[in-house]
N, C-alpha and C. Protein backbone atom coordinates (compact mmCIF):
# COMPACT_ATOMS: atom_id res chain seq x y z
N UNK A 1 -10.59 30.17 -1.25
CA UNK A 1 -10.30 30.23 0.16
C UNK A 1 -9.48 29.01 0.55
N UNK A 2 -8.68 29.25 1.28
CA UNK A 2 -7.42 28.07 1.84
C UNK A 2 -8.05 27.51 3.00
N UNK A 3 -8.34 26.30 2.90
CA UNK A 3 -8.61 25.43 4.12
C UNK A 3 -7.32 25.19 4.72
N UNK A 4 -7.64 25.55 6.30
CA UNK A 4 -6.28 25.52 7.54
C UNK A 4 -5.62 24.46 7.52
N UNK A 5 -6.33 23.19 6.93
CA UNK A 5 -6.26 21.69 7.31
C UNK A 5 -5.55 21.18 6.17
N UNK A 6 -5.81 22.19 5.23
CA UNK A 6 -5.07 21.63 4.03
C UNK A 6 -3.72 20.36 4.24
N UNK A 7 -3.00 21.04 4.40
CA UNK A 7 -1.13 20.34 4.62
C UNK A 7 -2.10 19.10 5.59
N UNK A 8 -2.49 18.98 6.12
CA UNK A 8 -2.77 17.45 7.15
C UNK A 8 -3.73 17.01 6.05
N UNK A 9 -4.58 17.36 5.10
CA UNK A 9 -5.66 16.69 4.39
C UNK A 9 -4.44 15.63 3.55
N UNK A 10 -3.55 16.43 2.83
CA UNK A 10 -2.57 16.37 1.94
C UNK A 10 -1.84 15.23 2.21
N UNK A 11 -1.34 15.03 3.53
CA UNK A 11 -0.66 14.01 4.10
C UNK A 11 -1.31 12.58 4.07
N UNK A 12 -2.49 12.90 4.99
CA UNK A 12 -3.06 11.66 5.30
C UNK A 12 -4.80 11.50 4.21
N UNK A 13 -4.61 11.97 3.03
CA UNK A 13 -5.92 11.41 1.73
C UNK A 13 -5.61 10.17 2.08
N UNK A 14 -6.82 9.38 1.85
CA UNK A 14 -7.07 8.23 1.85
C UNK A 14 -5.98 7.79 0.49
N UNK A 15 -5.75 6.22 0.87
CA UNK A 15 -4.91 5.52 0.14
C UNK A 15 -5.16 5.13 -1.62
N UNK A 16 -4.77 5.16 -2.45
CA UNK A 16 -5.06 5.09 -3.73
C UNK A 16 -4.49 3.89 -4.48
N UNK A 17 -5.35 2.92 -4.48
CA UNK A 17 -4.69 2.06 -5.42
C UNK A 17 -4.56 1.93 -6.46
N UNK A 18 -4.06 1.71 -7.14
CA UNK A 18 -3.86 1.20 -9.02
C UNK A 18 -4.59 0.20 -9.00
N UNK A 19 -5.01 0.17 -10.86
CA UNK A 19 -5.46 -1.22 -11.06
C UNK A 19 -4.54 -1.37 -12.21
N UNK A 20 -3.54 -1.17 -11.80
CA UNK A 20 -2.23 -2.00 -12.64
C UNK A 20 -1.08 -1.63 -12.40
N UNK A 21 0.02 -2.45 -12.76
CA UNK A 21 1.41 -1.75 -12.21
C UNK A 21 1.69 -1.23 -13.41
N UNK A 22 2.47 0.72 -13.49
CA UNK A 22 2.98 1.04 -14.37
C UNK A 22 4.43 1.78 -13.58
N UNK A 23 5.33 1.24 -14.54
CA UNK A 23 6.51 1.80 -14.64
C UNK A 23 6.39 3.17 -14.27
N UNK A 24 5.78 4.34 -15.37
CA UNK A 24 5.73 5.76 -15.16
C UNK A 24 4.84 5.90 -13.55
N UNK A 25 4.37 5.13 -13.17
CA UNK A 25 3.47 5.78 -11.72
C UNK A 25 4.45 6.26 -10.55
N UNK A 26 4.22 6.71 -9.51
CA UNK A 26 5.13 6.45 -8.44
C UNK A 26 5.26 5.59 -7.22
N UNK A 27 6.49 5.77 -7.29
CA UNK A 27 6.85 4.29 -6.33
C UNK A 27 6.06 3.69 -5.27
N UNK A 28 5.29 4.77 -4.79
CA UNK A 28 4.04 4.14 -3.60
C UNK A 28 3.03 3.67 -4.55
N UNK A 29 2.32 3.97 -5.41
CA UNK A 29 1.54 3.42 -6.21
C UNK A 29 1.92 2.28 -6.33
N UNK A 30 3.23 0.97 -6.98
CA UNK A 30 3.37 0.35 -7.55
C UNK A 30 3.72 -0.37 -6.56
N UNK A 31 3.92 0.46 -5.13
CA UNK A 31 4.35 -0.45 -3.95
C UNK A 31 2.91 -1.20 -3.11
N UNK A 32 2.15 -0.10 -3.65
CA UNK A 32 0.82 -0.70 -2.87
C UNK A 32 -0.36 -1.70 -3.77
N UNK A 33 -0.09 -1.07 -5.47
CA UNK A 33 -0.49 -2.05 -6.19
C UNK A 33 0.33 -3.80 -6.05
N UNK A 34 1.21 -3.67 -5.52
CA UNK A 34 2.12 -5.09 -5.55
C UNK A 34 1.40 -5.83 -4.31
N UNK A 35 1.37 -4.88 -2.69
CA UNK A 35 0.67 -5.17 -1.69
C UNK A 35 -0.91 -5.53 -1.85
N UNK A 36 -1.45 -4.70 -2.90
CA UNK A 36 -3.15 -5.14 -3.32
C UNK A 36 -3.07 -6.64 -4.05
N UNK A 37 -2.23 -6.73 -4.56
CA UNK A 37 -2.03 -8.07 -5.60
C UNK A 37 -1.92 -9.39 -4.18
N UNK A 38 -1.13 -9.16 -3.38
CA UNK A 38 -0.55 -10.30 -2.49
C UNK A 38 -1.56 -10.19 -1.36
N UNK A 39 -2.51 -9.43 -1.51
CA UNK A 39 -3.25 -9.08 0.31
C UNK A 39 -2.99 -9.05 1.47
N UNK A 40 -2.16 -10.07 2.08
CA UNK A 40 -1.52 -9.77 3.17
C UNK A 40 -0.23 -10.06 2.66
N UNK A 41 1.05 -9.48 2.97
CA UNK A 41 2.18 -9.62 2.42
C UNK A 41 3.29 -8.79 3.51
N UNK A 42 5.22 -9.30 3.71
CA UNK A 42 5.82 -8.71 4.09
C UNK A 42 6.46 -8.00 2.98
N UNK A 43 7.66 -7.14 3.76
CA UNK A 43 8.53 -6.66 2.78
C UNK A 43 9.30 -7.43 1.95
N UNK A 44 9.49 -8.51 2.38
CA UNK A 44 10.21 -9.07 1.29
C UNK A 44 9.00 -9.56 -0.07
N UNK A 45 8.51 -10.16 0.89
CA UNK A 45 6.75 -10.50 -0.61
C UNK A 45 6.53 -9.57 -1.21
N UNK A 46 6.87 -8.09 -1.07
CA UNK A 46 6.29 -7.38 -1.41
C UNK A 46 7.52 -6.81 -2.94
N UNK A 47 8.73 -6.93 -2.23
CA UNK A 47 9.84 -6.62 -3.25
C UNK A 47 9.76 -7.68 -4.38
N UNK A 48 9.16 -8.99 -4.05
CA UNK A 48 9.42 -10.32 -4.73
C UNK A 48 8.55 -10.14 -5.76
N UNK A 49 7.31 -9.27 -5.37
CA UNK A 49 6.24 -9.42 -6.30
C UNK A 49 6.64 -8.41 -6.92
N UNK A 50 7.01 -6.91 -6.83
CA UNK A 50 7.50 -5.54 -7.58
C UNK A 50 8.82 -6.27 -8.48
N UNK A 51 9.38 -7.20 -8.04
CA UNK A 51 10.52 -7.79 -9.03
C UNK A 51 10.35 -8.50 -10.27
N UNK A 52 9.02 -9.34 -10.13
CA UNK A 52 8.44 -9.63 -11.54
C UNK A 52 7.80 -8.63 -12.56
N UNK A 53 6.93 -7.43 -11.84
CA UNK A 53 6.88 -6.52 -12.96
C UNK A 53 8.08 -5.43 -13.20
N UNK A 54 9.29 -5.45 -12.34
CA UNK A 54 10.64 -4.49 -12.85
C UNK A 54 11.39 -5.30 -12.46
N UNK A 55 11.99 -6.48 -13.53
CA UNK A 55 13.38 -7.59 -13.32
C UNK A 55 14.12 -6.93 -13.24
N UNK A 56 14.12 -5.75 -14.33
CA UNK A 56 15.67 -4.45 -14.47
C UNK A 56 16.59 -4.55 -13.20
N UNK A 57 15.70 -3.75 -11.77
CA UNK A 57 15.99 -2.96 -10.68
C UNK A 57 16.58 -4.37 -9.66
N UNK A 58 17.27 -3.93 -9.25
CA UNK A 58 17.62 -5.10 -8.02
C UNK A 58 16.74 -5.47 -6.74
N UNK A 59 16.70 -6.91 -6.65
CA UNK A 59 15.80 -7.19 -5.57
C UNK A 59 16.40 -6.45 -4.07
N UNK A 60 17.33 -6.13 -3.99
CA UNK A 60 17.61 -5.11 -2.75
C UNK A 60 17.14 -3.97 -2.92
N UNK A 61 17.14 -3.16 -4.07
CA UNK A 61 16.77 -1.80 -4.29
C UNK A 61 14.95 -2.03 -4.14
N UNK A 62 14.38 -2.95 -4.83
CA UNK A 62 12.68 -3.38 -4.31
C UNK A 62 12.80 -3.54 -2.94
N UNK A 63 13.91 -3.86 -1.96
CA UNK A 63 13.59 -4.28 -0.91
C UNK A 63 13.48 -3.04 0.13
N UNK A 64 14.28 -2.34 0.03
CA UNK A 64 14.45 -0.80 0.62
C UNK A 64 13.46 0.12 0.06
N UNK A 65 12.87 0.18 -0.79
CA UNK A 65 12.06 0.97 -1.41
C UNK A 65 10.67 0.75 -0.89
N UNK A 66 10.40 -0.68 -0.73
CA UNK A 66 9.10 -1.22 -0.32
C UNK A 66 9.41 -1.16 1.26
N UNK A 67 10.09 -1.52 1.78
CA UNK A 67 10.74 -1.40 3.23
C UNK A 67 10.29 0.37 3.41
N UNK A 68 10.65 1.06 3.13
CA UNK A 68 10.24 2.97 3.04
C UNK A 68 9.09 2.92 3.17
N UNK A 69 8.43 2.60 1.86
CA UNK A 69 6.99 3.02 1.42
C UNK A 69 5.83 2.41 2.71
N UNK A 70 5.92 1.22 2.60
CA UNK A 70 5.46 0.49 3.90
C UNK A 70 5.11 0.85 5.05
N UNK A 71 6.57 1.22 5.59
CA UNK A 71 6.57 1.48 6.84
C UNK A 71 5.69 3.07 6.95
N UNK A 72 6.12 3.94 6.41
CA UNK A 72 5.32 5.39 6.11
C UNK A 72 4.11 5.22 6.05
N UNK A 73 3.83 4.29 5.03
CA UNK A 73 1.76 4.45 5.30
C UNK A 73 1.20 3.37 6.55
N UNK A 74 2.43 2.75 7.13
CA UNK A 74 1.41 2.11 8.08
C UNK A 74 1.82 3.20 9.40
N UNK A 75 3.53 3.86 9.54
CA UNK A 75 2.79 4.98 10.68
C UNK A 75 1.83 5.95 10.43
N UNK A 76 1.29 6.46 9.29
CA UNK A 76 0.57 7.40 9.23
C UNK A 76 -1.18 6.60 9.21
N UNK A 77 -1.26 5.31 9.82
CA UNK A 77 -2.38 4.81 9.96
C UNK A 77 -3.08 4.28 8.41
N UNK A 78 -2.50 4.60 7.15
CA UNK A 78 -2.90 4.37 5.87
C UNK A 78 -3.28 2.61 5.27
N UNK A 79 -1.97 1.86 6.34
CA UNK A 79 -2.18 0.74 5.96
C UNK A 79 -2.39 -0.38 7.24
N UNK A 80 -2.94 -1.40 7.34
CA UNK A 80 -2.69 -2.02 8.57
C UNK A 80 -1.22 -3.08 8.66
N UNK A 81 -1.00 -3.38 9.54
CA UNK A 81 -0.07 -4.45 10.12
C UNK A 81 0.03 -5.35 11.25
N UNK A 82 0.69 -6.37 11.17
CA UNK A 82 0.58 -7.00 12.85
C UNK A 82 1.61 -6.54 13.71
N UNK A 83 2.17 -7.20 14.45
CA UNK A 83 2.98 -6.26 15.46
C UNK A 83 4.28 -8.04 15.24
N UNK A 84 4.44 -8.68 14.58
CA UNK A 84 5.51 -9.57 14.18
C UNK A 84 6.57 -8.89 13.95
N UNK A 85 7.76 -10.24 13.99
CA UNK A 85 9.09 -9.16 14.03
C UNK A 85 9.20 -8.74 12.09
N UNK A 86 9.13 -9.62 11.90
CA UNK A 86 8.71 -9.39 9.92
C UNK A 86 7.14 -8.91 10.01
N UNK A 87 6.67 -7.87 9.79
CA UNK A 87 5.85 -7.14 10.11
C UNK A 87 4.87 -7.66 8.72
N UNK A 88 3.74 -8.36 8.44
CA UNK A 88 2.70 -8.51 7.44
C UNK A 88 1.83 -7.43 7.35
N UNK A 89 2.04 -6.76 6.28
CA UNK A 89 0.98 -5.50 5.75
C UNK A 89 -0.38 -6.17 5.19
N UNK A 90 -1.55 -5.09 5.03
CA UNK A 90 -2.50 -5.08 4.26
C UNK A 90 -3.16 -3.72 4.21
N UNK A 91 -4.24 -3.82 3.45
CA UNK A 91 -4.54 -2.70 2.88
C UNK A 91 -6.38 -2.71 3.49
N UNK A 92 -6.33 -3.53 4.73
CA UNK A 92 -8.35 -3.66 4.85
C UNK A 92 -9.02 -3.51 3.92
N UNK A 93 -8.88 -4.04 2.91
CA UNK A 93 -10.05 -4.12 1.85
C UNK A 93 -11.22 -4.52 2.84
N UNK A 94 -12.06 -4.22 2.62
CA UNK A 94 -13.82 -5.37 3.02
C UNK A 94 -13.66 -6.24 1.43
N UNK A 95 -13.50 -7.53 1.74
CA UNK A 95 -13.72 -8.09 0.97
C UNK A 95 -15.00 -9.57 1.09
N UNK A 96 -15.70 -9.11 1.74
CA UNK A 96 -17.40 -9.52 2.11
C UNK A 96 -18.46 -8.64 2.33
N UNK A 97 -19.28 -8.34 1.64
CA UNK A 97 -20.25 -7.46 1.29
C UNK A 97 -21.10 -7.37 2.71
N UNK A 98 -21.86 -6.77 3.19
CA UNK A 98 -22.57 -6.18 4.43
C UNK A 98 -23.89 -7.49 3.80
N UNK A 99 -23.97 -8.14 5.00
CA UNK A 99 -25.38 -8.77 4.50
C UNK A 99 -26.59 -7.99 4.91
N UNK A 100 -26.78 -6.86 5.34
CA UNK A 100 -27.79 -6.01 5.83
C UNK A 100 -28.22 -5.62 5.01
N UNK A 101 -29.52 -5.71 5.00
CA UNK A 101 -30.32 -4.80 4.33
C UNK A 101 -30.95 -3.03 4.63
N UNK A 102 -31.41 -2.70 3.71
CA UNK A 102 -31.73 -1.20 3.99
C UNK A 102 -32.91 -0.84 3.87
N UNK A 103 -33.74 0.04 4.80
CA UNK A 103 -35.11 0.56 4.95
C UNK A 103 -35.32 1.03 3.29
N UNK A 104 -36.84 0.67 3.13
CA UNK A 104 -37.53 0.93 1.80
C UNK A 104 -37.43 2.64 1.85
């Protein structure tokens, strides 16, 4: 049976990170593994860091590519940002554990 919601599930799945950069992945993968590496980071940090694991590709072609990818998952709510004119991404990790405890 076809869920109605499908095409919107499709769009907006939660974000997927790598735990490594690979060449064969796709370009949002390796754009957001570069952004997981730097935690808060702009587009250019973000091309700077994708340029050490692919020297090959030109730091303009990282720059437009990550400039794309970026901007797409933060309008579709996927990633956060500030509202600066060089716009700093992240990815809200919780990176402090809940000190609460839970009923026996």
């Amino acid at each position: 049976m076809d869920n109605p919601d499908q095409d919107f599930l499709d769009e907006y799945k939660p974000l997927h990170v790598p735990h490594k950069y690979d060449a064969a992945a796709s370009l949002q993968d390796n754009v957001v593994y570069a952004l997981a590496q730097l935690e808060y980071a702009t587009t250019p940090e973000v091309a700077a860091k994708l340029a050490e694991f692919d020297p090959q590709t030109a730091v303009e072609t990282h720059q437009q590519n990550a400039r794309n990818i970026l901007e797409g998952l933060f309008n579709k709510g996927l990633i956060k940002g500030d509202d600066e004119q060089e716009r700093q991404y992240n990815l809200s990790k919780i990176l402090v554990p809940n000190s609460g405890k839970t009923d026996k």
